[in-house]
Protein backbone atom coordinates (compact mmCIF):
# COMPACT_ATOMS: atom_id res chain seq x y z
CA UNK A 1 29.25 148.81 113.91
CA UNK A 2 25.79 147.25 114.74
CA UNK A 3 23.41 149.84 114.67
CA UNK A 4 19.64 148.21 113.61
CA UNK A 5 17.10 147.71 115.74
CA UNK A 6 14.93 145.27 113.62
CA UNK A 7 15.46 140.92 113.68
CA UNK A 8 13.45 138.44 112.59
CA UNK A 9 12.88 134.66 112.51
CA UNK A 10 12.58 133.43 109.37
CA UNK A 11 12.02 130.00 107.64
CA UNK A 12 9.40 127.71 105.81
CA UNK A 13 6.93 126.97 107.52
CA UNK A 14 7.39 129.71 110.38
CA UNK A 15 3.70 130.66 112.02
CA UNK A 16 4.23 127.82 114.66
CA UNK A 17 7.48 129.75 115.97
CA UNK A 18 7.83 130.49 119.42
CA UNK A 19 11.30 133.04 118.87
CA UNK A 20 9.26 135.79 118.53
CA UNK A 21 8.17 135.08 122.45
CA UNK A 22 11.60 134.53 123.69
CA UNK A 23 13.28 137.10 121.87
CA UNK A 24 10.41 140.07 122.90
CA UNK A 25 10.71 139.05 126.59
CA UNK A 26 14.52 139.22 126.43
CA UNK A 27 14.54 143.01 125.14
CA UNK A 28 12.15 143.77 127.23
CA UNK A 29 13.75 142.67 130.29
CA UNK A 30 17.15 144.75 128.75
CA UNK A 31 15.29 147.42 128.36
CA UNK A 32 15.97 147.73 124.66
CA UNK A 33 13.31 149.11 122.05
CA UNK A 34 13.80 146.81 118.94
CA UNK A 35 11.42 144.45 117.33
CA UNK A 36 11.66 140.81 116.65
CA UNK A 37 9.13 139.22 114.14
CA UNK A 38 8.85 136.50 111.80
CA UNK A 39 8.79 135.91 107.98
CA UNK A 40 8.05 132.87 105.70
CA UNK A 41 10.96 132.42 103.72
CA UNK A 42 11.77 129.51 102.06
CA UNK A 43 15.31 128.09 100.07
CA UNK A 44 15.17 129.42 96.82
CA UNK A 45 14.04 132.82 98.10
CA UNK A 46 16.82 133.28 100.71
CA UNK A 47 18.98 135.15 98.93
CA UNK A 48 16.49 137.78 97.51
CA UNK A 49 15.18 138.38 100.59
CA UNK A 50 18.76 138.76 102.68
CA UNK A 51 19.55 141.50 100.23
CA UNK A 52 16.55 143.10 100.34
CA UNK A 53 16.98 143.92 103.91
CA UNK A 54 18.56 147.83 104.85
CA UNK A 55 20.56 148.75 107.55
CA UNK A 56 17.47 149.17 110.06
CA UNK A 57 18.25 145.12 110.55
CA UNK A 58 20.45 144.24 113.15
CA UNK A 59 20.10 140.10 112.58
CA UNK A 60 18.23 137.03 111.98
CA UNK A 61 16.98 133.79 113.55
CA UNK A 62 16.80 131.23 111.28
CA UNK A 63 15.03 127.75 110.91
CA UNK A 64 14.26 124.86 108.65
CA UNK A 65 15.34 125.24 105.78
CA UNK A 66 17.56 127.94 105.85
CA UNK A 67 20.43 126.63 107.99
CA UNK A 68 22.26 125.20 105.28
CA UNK A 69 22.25 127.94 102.68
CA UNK A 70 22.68 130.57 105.43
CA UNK A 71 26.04 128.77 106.12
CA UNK A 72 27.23 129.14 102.83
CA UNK A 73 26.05 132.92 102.41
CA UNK A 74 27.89 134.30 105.87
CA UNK A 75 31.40 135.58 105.12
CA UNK A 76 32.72 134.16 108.80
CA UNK A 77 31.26 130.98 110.68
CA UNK A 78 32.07 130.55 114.62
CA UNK A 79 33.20 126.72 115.58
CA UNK A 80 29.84 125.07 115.66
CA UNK A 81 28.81 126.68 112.81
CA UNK A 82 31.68 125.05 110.88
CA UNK A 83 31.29 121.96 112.22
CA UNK A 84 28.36 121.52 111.66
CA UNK A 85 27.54 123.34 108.43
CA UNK A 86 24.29 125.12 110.07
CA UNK A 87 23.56 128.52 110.70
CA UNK A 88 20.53 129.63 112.66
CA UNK A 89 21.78 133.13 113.54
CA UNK A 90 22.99 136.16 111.37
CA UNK A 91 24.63 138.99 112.44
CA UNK A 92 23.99 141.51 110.34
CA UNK A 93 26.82 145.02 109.34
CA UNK A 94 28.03 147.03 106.94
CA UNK A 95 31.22 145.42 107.16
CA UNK A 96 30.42 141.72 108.15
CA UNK A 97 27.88 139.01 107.56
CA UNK A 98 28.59 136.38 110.45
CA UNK A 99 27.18 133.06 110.79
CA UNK A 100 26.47 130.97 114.10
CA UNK A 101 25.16 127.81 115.37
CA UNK A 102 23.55 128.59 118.82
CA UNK A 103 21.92 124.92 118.80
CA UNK A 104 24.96 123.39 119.55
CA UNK A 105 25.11 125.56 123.06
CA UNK A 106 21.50 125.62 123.48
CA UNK A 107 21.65 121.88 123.98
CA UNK A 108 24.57 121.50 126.09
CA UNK A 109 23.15 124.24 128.63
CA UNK A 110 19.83 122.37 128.79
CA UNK A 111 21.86 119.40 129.77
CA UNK A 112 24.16 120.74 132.11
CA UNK A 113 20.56 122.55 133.24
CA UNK A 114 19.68 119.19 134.70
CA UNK A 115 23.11 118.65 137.01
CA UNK A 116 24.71 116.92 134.21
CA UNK A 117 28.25 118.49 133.55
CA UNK A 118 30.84 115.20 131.96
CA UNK A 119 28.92 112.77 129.22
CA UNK A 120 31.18 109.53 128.78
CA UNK A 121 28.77 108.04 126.13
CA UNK A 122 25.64 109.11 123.92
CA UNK A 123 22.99 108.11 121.64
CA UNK A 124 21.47 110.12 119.07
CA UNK A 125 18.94 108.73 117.57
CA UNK A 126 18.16 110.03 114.14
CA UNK A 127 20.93 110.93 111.28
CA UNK A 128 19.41 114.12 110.11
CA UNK A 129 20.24 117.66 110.19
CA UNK A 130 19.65 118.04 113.70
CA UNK A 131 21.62 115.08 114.52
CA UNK A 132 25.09 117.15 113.25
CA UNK A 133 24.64 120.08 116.41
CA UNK A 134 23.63 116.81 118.80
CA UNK A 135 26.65 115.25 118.29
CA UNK A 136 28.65 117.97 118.75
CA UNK A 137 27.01 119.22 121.42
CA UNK A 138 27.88 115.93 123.43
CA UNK A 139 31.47 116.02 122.25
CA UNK A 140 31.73 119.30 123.96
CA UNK A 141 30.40 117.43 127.41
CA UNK A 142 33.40 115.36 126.78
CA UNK A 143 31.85 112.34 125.20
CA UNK A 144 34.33 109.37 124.09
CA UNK A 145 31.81 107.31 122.42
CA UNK A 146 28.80 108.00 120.65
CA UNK A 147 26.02 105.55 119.03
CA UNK A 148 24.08 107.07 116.45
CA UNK A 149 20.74 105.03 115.46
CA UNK A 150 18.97 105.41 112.06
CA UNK A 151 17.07 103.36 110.11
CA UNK A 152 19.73 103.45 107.47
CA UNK A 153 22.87 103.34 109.61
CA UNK A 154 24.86 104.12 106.25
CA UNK A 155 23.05 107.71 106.45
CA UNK A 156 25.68 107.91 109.43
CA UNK A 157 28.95 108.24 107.03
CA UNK A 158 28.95 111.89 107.58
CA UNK A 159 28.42 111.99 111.28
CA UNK A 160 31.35 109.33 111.70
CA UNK A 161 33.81 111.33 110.02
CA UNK A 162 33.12 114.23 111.89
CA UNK A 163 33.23 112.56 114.82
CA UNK A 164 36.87 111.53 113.64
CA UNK A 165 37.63 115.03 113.98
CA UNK A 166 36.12 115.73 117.26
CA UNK A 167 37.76 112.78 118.66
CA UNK A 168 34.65 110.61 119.19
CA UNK A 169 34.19 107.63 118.43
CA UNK A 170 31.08 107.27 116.25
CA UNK A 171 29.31 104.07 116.00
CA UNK A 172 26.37 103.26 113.54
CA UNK A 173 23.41 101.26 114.42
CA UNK A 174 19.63 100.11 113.76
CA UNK A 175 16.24 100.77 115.73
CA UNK A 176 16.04 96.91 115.99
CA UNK A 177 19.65 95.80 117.18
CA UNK A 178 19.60 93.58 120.24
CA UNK A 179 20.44 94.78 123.56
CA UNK A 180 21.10 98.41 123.32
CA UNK A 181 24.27 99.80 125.91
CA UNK A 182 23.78 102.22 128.23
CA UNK A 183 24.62 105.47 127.63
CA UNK A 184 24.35 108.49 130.17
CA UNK A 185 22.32 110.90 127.69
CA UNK A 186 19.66 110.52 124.59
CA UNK A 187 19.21 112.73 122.11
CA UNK A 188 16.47 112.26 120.22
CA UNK A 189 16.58 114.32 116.54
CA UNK A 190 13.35 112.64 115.12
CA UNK A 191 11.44 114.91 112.84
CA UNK A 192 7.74 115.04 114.48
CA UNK A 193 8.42 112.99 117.56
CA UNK A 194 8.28 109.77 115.36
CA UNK A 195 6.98 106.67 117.05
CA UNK A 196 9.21 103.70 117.24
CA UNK A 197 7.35 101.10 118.55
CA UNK A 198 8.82 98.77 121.18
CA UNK A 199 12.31 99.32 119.73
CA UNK A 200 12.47 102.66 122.21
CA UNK A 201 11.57 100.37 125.31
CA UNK A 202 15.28 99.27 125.28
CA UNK A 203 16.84 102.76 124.30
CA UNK A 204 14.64 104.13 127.50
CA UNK A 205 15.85 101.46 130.04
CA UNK A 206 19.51 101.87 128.82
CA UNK A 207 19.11 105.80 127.89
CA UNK A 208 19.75 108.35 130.84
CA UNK A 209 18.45 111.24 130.30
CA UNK A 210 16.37 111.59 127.33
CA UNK A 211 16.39 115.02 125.46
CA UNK A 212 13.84 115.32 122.42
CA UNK A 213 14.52 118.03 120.38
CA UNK A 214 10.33 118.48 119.73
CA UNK A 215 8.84 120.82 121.73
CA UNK A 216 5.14 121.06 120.38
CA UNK A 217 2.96 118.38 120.72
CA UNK A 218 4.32 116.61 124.86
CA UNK A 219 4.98 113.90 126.00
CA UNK A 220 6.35 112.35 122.57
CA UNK A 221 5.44 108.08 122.09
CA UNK A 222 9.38 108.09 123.26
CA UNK A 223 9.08 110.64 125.93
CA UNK A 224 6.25 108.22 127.63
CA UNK A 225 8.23 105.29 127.49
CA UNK A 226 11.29 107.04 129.24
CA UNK A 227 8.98 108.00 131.91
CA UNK A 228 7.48 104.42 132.09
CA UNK A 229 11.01 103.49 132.59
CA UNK A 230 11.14 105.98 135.76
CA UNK A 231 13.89 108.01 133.61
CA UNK A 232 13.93 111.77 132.81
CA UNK A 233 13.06 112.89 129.73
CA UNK A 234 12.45 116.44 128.04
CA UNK A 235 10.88 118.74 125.55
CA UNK A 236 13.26 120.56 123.22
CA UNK A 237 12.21 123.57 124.78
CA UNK A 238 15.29 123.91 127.27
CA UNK A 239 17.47 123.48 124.08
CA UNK A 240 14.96 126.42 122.25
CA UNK A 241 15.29 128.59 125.86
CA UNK A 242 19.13 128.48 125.89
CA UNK A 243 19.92 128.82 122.22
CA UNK A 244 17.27 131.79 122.19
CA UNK A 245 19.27 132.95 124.84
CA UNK A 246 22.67 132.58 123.10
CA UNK A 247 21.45 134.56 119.89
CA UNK A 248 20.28 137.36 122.32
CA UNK A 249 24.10 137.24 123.39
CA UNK A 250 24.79 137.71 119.77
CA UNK A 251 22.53 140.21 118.89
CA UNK A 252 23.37 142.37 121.88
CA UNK A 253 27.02 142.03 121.98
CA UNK A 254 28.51 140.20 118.42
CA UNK A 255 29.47 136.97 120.91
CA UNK A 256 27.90 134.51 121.74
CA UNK A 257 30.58 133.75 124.97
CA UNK A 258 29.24 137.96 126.33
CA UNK A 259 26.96 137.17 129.31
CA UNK A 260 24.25 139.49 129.25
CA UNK A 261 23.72 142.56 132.13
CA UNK A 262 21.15 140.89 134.49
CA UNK A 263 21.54 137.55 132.71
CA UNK A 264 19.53 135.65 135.36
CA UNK A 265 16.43 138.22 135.09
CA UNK A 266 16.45 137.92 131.31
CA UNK A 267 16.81 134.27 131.36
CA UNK A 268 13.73 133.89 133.84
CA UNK A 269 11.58 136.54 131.54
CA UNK A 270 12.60 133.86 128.21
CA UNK A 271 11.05 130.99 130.43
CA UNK A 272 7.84 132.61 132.09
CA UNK A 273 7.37 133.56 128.14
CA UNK A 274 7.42 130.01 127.19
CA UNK A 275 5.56 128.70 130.04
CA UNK A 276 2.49 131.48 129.74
């Protein structure tokens, strides 16, 4: 039985956070007392620090560089987790230690945000991490066929088996290939909104909707050239708004499918946070 009032964000480096923001206006709006702060916390002192906590702590957000080792630490993973190998939520009890991915969901609501329910093909650009939760976020829009561009497209081995087992076709490629195909939704998992010269030109004019996973410093060199291209692109913060949202659903209830009471009010109160 959940009984702690206390969660946290944690990760390495953490001060630029904005969870604290969501997660404060989405109690508030619930009308629940419990506080949500944030604590630098790297790898190697993960562990220590999980089992230092007391049973005041109801659950964790976590970030870089903690989603791996958080995976292997919870006793029970939901579907994306497993997929994907990331964790960036804990659920904290006597009698569990439970591990989700809400970045998987947090990215297909911010798509579906925009009117966009069925993706036939994707591009993710970037074979990192991040990449993992973007591809099977589009799987779960239904996507058949997904192009994955890295600089090294053999960094993409992992990403095409999994995409054996989501049924998806996975196919490697490079920045400068010819001609890229068109593809009804980007998602772009470069760390610090990399620049990519011309090559993102042709990825904008072929690229639908273009969602970039950074959401500090906007528009991204990418971002601008969708936009030159008169296509739609957008911050990472609708994927940070939704998942937020998701581990609120988690914190709150133990699922992440349990819609909130109110769930409209506390989603607006998450937003005007991010947008004061």
């Amino acid at each position: 039985m959940l009984t702690g009032t206390r969660l946290a964000v944690w990760g390495d480096p953490i001060a630029h956070s904005l969870s604290p923001r969501l997660h404060a206006a989405a109690y508030g709006a619930l009308g629940l007392d419990w506080t949500y702060g944030r604590q630098r916390v790297d790898e190697p002192g993960f562990a220590a620090a999980l089992a230092g906590l007391d049973d005041s702590w109801r659950g964790l957000s976590l970030t870089m560089p903690l989603k791996s080792v958080a995976a292997q630490t919870a006793r029970t993973l939901d579907r994306p987790a497993i997929l994907t190998g990331a964790v960036n939520t804990l659920l904290l009890g006597s009698d569990t230690l439970t591990g989700f991915n809400t970045d998987v969901g947090g990215l297909v609501r911010a798509i579906r945000e925009q009117g966009i329910d069925q993706v036939g093909v994707g591009r993710v650009l970037g074979a990192g991490a991040t990449a993992t939760s973007a591809l099977v976020a589009l799987a779960e829009l239904g996507a058949h066929r997904v192009e994955v561009v890295a600089r090294r497209p053999e960094r993409a081995g992992a990403l095409t088996d999994l995409g054996e087992t989501l049924g998806v076709l996975v196919v490697p490629a490079r920045f400068d290939d010819p001609a890229p195909v068109a593809v009804d939704v980007t998602i772009a998992t470069l760390p610090g909104g990399t620049d990519i010269g011309a090559y993102g030109e042709g990825f904008a004019a072929a690229g639908g909707l273009l969602i970039d996973v950074v959401y500090g410093d906007w528009p991204t060199p990418l971002a601008t050239q969708w936009e030159i291209a008169g296509a739609l692109a957008l911050s990472g913060r609708g994927m940070l708004l939704h998942q937020a949202l998701l581990q609120v659903r988690i914190f709150a209830a133990g699922r992440a499918d349990a819609e909130l009471p109110d769930e409209p009010v506390v989603l607006a109160a998450m937003r005007a946070s991010l947008d004061a």
